[in-house]
N, C-alpha and C. Protein backbone atom coordinates (compact mmCIF):
# COMPACT_ATOMS: atom_id res chain seq x y z
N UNK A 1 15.59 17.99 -46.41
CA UNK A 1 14.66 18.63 -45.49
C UNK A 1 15.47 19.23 -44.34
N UNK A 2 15.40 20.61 -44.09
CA UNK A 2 15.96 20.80 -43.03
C UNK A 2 14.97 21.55 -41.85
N UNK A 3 15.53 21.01 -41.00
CA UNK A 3 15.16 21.36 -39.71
C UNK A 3 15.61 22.34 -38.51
N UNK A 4 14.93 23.61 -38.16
CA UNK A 4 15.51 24.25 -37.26
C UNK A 4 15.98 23.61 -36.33
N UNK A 5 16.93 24.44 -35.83
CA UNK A 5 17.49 24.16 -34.56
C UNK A 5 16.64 24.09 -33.38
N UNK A 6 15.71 25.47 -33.09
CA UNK A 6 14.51 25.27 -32.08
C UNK A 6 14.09 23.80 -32.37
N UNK A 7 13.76 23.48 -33.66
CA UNK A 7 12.22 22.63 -33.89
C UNK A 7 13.13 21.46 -32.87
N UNK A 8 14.20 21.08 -33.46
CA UNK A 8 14.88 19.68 -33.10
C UNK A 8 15.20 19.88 -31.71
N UNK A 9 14.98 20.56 -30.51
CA UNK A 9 15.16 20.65 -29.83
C UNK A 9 13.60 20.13 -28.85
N UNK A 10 12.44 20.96 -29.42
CA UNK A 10 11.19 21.18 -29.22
C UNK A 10 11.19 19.17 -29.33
N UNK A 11 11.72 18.75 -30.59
CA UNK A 11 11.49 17.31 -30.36
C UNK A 11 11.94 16.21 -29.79
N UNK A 12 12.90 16.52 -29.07
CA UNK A 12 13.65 15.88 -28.26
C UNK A 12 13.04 16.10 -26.77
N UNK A 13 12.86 17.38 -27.13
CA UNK A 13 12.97 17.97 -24.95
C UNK A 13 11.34 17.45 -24.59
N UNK A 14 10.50 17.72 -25.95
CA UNK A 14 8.89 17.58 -25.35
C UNK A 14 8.79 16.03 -24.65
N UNK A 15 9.04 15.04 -25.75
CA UNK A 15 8.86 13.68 -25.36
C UNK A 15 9.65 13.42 -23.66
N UNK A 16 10.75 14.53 -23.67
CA UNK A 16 11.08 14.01 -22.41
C UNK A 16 10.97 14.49 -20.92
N UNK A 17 9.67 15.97 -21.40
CA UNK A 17 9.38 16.34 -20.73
C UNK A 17 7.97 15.91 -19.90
N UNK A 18 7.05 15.15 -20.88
CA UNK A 18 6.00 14.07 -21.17
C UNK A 18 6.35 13.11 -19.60
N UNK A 19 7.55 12.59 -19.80
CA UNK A 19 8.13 11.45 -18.96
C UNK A 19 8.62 12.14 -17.64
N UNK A 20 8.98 12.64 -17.25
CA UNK A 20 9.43 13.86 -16.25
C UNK A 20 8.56 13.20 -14.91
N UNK A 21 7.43 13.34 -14.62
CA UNK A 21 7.50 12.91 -13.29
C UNK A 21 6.94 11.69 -13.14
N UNK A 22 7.23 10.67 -14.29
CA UNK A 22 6.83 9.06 -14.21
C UNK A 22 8.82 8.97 -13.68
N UNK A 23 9.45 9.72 -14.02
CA UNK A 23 11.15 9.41 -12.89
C UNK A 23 11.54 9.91 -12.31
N UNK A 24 10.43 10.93 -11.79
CA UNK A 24 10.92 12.45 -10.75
C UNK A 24 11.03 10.84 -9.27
N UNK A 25 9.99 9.96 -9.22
CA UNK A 25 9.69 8.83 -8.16
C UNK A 25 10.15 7.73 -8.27
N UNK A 26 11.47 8.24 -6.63
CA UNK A 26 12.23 6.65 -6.70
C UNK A 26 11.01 5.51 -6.48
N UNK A 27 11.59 4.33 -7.44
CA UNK A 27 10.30 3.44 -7.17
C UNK A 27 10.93 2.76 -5.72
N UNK A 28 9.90 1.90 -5.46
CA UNK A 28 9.57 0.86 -3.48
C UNK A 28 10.66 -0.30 -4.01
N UNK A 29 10.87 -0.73 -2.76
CA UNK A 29 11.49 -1.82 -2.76
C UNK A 29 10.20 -3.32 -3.19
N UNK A 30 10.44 -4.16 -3.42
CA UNK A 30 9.38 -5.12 -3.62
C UNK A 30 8.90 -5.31 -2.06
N UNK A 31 7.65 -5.89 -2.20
CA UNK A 31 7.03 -6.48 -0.89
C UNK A 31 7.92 -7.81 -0.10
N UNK A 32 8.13 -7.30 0.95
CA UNK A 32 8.81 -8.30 1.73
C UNK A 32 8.21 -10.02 1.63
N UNK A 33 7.03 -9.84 1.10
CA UNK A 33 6.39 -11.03 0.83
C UNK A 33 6.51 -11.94 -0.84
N UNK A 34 6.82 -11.11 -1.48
CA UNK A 34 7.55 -11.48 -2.78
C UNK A 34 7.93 -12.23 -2.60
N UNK A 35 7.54 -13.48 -4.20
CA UNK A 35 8.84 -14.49 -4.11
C UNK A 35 9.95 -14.21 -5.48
N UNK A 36 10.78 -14.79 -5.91
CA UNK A 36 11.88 -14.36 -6.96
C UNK A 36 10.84 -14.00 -8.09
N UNK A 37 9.95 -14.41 -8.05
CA UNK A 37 8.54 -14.83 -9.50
C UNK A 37 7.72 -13.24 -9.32
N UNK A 38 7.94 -12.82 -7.94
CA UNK A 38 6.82 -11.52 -8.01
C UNK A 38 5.50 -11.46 -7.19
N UNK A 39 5.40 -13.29 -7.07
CA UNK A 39 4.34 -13.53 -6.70
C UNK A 39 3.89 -13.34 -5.21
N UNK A 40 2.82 -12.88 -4.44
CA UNK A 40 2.84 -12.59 -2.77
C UNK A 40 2.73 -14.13 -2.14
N UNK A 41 3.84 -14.52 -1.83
CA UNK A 41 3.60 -16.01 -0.54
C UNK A 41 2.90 -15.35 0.72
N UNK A 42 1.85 -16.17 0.98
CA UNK A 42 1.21 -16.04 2.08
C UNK A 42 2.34 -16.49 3.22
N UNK A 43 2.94 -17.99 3.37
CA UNK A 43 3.38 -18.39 3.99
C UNK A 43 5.33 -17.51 4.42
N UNK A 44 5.57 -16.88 3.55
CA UNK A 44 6.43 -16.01 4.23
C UNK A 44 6.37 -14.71 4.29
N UNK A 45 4.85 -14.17 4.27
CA UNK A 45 4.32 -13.01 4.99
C UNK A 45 4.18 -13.34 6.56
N UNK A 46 3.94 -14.53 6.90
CA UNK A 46 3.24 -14.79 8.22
C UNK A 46 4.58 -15.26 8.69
N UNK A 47 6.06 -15.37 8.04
CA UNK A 47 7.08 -15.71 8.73
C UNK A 47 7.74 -14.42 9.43
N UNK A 48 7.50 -13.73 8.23
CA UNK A 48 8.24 -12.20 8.57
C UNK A 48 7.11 -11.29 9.75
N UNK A 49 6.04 -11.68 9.50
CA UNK A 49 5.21 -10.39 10.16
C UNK A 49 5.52 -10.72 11.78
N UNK A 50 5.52 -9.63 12.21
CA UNK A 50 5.87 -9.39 13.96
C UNK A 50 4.03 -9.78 14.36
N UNK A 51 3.32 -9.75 13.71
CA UNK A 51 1.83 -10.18 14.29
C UNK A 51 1.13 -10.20 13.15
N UNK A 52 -0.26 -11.14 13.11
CA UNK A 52 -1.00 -11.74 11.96
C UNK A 52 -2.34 -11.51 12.96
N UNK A 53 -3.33 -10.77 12.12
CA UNK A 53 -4.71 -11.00 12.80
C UNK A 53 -6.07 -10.84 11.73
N UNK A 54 -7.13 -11.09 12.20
CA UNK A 54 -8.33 -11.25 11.32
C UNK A 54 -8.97 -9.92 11.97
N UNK A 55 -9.43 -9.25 11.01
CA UNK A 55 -10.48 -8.42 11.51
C UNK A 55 -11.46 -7.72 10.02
N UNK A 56 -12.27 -6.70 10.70
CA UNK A 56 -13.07 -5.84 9.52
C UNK A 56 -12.13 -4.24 9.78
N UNK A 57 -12.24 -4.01 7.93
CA UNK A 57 -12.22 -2.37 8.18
C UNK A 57 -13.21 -1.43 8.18
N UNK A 58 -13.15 -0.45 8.81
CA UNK A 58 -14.19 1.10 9.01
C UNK A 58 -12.61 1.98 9.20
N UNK A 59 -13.82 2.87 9.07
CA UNK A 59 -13.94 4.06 9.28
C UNK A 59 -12.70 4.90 8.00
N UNK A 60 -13.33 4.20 6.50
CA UNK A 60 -12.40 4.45 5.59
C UNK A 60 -12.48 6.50 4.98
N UNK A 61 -11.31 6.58 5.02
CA UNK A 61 -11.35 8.28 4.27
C UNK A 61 -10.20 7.88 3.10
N UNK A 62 -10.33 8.81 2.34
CA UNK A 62 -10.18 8.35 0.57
C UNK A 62 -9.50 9.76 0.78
N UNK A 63 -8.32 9.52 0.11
CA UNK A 63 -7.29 10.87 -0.11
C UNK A 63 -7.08 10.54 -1.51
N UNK A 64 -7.73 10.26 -2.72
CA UNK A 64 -7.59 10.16 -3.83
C UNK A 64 -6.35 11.39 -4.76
N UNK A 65 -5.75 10.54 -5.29
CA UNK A 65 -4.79 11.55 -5.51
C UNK A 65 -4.69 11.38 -7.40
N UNK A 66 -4.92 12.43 -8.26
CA UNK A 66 -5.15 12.04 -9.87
C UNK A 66 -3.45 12.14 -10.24
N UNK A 67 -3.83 12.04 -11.22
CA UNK A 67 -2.01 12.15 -12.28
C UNK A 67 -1.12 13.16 -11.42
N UNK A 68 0.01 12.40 -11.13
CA UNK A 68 0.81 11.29 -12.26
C UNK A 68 0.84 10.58 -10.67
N UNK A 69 0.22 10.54 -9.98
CA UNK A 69 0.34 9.63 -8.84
C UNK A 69 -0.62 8.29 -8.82
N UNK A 70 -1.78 8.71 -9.05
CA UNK A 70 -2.77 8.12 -9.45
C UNK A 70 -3.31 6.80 -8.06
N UNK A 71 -2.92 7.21 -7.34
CA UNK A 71 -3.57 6.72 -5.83
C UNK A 71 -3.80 7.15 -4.82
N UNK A 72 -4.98 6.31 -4.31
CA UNK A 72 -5.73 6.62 -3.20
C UNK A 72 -4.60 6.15 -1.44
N UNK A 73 -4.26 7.92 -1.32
CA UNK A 73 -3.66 7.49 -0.19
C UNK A 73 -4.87 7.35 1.65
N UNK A 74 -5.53 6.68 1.20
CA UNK A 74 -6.76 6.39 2.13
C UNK A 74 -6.24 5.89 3.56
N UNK A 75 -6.80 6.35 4.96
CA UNK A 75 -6.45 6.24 6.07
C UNK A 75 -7.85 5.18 6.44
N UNK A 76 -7.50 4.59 7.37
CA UNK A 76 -8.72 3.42 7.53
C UNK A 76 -8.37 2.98 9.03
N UNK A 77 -9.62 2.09 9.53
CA UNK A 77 -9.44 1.80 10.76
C UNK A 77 -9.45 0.07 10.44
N UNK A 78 -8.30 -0.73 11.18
CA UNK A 78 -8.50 -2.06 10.97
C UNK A 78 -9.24 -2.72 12.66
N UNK A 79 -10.30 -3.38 12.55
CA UNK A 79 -10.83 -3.95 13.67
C UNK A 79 -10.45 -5.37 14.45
N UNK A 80 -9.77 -5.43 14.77
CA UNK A 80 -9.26 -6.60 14.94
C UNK A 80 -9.82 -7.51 15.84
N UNK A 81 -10.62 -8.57 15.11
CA UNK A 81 -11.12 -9.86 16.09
C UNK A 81 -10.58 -11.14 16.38
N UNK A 82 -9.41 -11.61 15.75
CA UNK A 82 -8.49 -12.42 16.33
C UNK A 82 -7.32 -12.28 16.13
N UNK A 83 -6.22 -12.47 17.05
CA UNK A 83 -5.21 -12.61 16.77
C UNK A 83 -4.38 -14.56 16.64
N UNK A 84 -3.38 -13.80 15.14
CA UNK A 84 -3.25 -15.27 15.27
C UNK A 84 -1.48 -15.57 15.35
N UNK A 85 -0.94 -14.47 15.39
CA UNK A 85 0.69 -14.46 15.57
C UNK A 85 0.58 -13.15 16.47
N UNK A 86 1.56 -13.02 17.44
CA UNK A 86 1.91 -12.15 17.66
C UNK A 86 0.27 -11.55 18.92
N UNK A 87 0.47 -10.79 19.75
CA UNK A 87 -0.78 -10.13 20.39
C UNK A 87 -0.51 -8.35 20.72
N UNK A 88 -1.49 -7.76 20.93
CA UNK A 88 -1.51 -6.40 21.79
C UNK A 88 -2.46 -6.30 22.07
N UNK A 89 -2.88 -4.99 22.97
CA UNK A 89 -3.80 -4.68 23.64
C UNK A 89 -5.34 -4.12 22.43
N UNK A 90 -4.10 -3.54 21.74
CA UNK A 90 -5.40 -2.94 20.53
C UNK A 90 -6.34 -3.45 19.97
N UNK A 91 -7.25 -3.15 19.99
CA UNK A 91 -8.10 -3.79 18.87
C UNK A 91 -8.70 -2.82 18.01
N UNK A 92 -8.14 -1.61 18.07
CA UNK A 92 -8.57 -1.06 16.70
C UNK A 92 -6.75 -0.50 16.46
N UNK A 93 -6.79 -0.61 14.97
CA UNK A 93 -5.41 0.13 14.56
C UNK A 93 -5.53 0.66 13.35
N UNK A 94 -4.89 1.78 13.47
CA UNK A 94 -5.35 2.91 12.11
C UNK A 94 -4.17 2.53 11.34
N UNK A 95 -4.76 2.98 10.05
CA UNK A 95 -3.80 2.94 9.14
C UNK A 95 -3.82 3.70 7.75
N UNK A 96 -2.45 4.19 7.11
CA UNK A 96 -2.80 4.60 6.21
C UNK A 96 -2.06 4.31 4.98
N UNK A 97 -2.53 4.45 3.90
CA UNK A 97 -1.79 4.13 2.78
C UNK A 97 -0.67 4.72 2.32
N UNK A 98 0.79 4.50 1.69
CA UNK A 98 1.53 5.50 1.96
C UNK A 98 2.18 4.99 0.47
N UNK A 99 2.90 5.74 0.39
CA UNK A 99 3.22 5.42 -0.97
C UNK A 99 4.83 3.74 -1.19
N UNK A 100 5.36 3.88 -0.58
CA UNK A 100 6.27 2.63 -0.12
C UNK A 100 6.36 1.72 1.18
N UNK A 101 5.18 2.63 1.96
CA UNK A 101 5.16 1.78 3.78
C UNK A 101 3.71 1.81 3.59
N UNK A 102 3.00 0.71 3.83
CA UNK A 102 1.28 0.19 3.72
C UNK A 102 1.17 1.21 1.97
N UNK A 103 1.91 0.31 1.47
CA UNK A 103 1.44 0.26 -0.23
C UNK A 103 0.38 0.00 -0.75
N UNK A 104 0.14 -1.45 -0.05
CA UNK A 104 -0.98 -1.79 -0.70
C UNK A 104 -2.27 -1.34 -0.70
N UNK A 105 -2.89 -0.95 -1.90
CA UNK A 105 -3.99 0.19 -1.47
C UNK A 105 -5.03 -1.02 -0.73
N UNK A 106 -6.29 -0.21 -0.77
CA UNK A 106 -7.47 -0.56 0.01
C UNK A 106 -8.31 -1.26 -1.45
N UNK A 107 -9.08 -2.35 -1.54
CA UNK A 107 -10.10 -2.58 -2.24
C UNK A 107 -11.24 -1.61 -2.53
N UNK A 108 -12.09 -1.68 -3.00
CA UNK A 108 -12.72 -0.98 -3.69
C UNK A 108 -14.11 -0.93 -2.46
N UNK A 109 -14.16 -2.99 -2.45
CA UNK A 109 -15.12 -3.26 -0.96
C UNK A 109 -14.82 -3.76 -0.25
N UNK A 110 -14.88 -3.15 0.95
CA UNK A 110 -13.90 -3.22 2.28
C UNK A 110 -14.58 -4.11 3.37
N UNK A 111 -15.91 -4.70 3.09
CA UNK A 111 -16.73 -5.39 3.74
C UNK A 111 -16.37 -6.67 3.90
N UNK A 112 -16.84 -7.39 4.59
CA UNK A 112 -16.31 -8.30 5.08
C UNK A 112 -14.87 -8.66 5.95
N UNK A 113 -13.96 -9.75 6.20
CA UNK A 113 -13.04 -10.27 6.97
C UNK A 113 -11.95 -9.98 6.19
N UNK A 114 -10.76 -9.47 6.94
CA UNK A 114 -9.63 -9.54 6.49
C UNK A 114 -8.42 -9.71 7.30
N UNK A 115 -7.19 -10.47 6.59
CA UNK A 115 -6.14 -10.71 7.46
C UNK A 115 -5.17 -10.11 7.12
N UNK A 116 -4.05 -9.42 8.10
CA UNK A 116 -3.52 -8.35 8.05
C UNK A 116 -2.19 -8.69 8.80
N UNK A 117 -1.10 -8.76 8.02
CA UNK A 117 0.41 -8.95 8.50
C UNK A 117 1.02 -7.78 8.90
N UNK A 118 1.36 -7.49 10.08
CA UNK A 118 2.30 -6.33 10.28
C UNK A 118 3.48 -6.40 11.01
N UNK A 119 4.33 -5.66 10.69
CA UNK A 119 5.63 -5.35 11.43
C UNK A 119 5.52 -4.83 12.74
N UNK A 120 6.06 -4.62 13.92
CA UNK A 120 6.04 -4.18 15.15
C UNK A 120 5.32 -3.00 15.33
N UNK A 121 4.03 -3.05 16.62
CA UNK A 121 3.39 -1.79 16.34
C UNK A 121 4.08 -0.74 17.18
N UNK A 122 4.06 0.76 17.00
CA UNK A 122 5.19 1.27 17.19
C UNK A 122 4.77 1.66 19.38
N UNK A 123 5.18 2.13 19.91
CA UNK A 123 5.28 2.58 21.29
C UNK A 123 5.02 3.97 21.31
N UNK A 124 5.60 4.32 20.64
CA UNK A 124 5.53 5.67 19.84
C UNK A 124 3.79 6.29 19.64
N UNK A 125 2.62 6.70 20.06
CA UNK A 125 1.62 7.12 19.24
C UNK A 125 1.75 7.81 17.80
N UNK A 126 2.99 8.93 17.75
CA UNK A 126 2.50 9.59 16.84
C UNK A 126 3.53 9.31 15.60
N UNK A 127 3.84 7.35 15.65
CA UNK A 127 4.36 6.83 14.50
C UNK A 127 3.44 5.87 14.04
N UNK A 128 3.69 5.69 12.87
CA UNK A 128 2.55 4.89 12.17
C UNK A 128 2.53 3.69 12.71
N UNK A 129 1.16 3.22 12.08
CA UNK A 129 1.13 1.43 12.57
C UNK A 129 1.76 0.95 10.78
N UNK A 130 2.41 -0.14 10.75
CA UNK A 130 2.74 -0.76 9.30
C UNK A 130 2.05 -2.08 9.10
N UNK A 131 1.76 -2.45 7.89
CA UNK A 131 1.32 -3.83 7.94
C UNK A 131 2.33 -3.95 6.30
N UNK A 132 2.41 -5.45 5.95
CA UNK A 132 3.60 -5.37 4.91
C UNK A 132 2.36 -5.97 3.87
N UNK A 133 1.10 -6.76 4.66
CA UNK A 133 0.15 -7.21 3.17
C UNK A 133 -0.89 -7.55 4.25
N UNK A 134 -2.27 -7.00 2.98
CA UNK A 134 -3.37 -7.80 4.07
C UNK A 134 -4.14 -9.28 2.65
N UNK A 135 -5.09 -9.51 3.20
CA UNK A 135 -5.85 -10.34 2.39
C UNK A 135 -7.70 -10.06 2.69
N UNK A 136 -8.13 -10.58 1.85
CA UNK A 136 -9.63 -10.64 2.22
C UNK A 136 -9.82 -11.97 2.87
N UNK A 137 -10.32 -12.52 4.07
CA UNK A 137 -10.39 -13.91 4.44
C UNK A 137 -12.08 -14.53 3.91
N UNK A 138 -12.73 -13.35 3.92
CA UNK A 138 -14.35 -13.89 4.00
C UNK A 138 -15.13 -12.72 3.33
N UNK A 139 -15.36 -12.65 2.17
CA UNK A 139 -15.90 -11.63 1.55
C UNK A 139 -17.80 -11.27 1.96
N UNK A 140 -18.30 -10.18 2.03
CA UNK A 140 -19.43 -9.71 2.99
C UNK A 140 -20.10 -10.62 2.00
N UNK A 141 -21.42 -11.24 2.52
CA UNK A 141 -22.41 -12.02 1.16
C UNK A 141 -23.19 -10.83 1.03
N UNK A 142 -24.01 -11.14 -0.09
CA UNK A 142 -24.78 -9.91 -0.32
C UNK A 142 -25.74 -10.24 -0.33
């Protein structure tokens, strides 16, 4: 059986053109909260984070993004009603999803309590706020 030269080319280059921007994207470093296993420790999120607090989110906007990214880079407002490491003046802090800094996307339902680890908030206004992981503490009843 022989095979053109185009064809064998056509079969090589397609499959690897298929794959093309699943490696065009350096991948993230793991979550600072990782343990060797993969798994998120609560307890050395709250070692590393520069501040730990409970609050609700609003004021969510959805930047949905389809293939080959396939996430919602969503900006949100976190409300903050206690602090439990760390303090500031804020009690509201925006945030947005980014693709390696506030990775972790947003849930689906954003209702109810959540706790939220972050790195130093910046002095800066027009630098982001970071958080490295949040959690749900108290899910809304229905």
């Amino acid at each position: 059986m022989h095979i053109s030269r185009a064809r064998r080319v056509l079969i090589i280059a397609l499959p690897l053109a298929l794959h093309a921007p699943a490696l065009a994207t350096k991948p993230c470093p793991p979550s600072p909260c990782a343990t060797e296993g993969g798994a998120i420790s609560i307890a050395k999120c709250r070692s590393i984070a520069a501040w730990v607090a409970t609050g609700t989110i609003s004021e969510v906007v959805h930047h949905e993004q389809g293939y080959p990214l396939l996430r919602d880079f969503a900006e949100f407002t976190f409300n903050v009603t206690a602090w439990e490491k760390g303090a500031a003046k804020q009690r509201a802090l925006r945030f947005r999803v980014a693709w390696c800094e506030n990775s972790q996307p947003l849930p689906r339902d954003t209702s109810g309590t959540f706790r939220f680890f972050g790195l130093p908030l910046p002095s800066d206004p027009s630098l982001p706020n970071l958080y490295i992981h949040f959690e749900p503490v108290q899910p809304q009843r229905q």
